[in-house]
PDB file of N, CA and C in Angstrom:
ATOM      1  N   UNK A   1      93.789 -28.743  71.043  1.00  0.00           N
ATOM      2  CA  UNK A   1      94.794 -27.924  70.404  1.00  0.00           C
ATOM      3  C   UNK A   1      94.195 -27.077  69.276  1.00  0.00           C
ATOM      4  N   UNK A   2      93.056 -27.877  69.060  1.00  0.00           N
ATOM      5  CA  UNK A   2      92.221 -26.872  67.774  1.00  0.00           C
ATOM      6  C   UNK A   2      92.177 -25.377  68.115  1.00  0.00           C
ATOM      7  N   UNK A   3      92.107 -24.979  69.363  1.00  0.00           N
ATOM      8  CA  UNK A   3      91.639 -24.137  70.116  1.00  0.00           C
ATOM      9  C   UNK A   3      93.055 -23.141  70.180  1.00  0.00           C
ATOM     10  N   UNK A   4      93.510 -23.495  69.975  1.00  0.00           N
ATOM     11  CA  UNK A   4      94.616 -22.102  69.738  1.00  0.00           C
ATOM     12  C   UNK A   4      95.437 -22.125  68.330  1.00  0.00           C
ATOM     13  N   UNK A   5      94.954 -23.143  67.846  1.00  0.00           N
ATOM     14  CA  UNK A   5      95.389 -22.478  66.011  1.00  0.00           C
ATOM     15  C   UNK A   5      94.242 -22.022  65.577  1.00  0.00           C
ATOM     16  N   UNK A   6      92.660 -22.006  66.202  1.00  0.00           N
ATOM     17  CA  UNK A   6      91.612 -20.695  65.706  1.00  0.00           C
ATOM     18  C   UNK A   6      91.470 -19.942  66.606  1.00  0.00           C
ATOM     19  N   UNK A   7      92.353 -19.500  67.680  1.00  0.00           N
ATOM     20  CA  UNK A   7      92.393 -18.095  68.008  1.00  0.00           C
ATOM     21  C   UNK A   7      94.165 -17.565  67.780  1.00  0.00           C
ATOM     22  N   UNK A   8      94.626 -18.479  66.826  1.00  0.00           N
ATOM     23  CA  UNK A   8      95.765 -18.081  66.287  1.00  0.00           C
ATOM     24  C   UNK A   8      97.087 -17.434  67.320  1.00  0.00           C
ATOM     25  N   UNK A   9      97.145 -18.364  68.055  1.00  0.00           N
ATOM     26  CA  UNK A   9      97.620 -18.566  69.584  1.00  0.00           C
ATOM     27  C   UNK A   9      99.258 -19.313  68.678  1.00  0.00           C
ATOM     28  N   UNK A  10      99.121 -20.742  68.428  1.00  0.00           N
ATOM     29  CA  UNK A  10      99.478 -21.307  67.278  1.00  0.00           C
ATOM     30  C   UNK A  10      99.313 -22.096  65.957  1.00  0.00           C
ATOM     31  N   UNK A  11     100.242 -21.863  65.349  1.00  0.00           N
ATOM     32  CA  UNK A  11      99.806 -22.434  64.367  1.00  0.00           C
ATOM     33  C   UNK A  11     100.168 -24.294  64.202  1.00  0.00           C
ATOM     34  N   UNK A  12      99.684 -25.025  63.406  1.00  0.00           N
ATOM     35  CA  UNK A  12      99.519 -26.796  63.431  1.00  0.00           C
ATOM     36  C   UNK A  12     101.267 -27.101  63.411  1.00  0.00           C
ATOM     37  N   UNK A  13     101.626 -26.414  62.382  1.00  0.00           N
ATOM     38  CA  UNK A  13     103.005 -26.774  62.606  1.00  0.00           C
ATOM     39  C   UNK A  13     104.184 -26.427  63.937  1.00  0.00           C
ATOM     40  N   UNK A  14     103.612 -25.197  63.934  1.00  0.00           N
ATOM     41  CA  UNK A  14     104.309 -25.285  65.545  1.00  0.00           C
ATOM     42  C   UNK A  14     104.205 -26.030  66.861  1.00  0.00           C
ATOM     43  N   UNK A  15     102.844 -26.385  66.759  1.00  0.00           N
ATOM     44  CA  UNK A  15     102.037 -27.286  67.703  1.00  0.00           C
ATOM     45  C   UNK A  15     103.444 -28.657  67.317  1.00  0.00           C
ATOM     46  N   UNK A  16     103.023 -28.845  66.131  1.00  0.00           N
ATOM     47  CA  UNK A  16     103.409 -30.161  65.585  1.00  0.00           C
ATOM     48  C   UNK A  16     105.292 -30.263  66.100  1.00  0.00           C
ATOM     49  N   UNK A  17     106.226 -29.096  65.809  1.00  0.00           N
ATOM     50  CA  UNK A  17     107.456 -29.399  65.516  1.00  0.00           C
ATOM     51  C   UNK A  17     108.201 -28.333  66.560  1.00  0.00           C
ATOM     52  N   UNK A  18     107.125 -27.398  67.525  1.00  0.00           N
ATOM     53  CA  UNK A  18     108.591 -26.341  68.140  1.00  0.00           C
ATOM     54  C   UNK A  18     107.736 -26.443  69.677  1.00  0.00           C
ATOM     55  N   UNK A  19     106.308 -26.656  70.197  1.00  0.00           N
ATOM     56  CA  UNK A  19     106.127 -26.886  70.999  1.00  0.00           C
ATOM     57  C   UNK A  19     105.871 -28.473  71.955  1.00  0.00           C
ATOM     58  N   UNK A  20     106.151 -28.909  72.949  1.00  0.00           N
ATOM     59  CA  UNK A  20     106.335 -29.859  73.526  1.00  0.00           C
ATOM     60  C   UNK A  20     104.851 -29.917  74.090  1.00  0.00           C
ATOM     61  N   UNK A  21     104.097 -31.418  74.416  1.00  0.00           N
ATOM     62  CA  UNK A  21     103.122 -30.911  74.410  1.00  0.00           C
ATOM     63  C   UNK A  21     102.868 -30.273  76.093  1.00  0.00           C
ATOM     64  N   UNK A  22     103.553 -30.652  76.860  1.00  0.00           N
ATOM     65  CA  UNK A  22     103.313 -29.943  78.003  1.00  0.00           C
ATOM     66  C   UNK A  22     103.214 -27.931  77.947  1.00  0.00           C
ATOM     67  N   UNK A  23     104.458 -27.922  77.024  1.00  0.00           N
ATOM     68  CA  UNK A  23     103.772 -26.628  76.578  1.00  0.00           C
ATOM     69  C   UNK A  23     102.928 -26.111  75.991  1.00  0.00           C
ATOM     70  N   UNK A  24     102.316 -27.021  74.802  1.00  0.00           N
ATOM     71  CA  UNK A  24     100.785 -26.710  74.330  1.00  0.00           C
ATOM     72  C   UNK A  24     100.019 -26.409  75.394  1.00  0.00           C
ATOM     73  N   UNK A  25      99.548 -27.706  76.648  1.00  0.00           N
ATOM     74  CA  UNK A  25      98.964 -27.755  77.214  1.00  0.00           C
ATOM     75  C   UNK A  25      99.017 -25.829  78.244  1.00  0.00           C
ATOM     76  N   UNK A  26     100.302 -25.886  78.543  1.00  0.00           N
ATOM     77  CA  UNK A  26     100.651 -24.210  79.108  1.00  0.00           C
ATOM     78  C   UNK A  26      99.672 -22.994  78.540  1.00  0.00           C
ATOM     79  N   UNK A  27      99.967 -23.544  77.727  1.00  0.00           N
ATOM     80  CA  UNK A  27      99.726 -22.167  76.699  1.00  0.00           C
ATOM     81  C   UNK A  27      98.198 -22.077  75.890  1.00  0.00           C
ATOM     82  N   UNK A  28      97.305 -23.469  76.118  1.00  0.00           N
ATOM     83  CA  UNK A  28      96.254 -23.499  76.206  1.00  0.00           C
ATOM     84  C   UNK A  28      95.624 -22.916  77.809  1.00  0.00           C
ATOM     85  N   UNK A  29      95.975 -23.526  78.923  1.00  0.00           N
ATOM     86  CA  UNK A  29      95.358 -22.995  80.100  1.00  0.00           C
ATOM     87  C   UNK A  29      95.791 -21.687  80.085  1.00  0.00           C
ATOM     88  N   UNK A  30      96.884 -20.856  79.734  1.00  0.00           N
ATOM     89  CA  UNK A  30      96.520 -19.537  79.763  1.00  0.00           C
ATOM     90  C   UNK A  30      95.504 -19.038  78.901  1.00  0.00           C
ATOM     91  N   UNK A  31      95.469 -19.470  78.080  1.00  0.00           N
ATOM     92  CA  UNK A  31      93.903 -18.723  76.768  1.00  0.00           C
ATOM     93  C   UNK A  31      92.731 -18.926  77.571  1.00  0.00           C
ATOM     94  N   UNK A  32      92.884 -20.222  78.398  1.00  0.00           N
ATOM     95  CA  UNK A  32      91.204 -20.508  79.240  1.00  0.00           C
ATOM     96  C   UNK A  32      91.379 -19.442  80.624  1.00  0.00           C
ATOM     97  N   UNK A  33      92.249 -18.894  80.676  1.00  0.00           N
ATOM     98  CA  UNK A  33      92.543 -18.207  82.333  1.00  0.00           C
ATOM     99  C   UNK A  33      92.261 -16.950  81.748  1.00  0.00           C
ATOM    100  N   UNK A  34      93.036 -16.494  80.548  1.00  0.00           N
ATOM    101  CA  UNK A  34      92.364 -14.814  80.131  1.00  0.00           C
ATOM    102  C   UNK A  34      90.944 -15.296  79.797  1.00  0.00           C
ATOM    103  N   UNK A  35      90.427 -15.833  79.248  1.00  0.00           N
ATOM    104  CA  UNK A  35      89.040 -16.133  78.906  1.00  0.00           C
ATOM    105  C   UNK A  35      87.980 -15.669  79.963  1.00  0.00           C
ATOM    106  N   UNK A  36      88.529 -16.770  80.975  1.00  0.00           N
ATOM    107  CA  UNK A  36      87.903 -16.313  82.578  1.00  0.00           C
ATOM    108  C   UNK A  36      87.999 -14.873  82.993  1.00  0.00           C
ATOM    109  N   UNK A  37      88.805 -14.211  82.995  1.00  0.00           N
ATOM    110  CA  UNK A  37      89.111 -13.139  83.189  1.00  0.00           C
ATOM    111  C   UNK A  37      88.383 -12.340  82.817  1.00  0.00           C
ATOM    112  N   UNK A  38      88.214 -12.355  81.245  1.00  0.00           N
ATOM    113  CA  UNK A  38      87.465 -11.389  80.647  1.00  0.00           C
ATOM    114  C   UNK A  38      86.060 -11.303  80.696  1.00  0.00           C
ATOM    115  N   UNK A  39      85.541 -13.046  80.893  1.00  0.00           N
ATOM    116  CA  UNK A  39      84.177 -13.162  81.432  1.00  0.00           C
ATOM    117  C   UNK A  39      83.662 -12.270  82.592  1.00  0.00           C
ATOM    118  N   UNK A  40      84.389 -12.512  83.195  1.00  0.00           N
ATOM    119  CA  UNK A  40      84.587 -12.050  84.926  1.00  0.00           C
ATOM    120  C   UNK A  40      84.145 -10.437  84.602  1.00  0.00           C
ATOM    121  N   UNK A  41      85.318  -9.666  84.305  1.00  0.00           N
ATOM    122  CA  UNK A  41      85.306  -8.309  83.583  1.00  0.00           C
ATOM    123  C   UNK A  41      83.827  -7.923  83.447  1.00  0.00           C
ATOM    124  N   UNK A  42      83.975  -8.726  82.318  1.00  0.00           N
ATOM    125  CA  UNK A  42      81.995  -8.690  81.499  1.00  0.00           C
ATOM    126  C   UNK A  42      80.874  -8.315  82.099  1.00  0.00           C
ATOM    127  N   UNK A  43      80.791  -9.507  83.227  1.00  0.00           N
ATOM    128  CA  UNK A  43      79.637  -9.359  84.207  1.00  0.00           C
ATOM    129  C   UNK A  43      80.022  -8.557  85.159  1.00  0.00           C
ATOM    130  N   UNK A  44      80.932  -8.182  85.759  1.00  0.00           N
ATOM    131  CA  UNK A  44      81.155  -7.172  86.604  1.00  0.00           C
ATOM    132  C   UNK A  44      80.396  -6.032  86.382  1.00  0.00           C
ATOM    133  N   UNK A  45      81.306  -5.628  84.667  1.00  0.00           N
ATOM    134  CA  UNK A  45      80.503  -4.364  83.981  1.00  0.00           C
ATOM    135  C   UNK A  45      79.098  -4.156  84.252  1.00  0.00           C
ATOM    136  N   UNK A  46      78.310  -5.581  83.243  1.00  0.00           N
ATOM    137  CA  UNK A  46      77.245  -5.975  83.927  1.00  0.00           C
ATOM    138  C   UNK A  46      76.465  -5.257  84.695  1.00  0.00           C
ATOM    139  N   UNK A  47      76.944  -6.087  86.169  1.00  0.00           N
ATOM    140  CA  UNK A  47      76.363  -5.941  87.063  1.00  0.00           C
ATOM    141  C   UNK A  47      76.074  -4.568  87.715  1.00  0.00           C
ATOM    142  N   UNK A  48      77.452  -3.731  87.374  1.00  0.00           N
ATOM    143  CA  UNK A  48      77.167  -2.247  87.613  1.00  0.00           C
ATOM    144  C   UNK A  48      76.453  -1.928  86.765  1.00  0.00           C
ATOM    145  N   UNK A  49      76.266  -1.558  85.422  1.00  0.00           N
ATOM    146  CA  UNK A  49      75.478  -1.140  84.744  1.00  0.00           C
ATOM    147  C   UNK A  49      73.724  -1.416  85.319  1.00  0.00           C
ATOM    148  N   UNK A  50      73.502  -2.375  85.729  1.00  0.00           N
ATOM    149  CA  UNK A  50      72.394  -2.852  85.484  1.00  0.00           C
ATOM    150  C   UNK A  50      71.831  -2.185  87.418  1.00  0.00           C
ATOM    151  N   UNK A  51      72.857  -1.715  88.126  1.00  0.00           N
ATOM    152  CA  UNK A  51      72.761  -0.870  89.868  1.00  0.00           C
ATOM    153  C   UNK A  51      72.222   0.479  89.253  1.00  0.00           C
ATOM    154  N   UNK A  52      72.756   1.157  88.163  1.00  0.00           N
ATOM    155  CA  UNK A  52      72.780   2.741  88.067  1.00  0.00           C
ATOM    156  C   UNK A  52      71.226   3.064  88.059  1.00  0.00           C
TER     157      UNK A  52
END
């Protein structure tokens, strides 16, 4: 949960008093799914860059 009150996703008290943790858990695997994403993105770029 550390992991989305330092990318300010949420904060401890919300964690603590408005989210359930199945929804923490939600709302952590989306931060790891854009993460992937953007990795993905990255090396794509990458990989073209590095064809020209």
């Amino acid at each position: 949960m550390y992991v989305l009150i330092k990318n300010r996703l949420a904060s401890k008290w919300e964690l603590e008093t408005v989210y359930t943790l199945d929804e923490a858990l939600k709302l952590y695997a989306l931060h790891q799914m854009e993460q992937d994403i953007e990795k993905g993105m990255a090396e794509e770029l990458n990989a073209k860059a590095e064809n020209r």
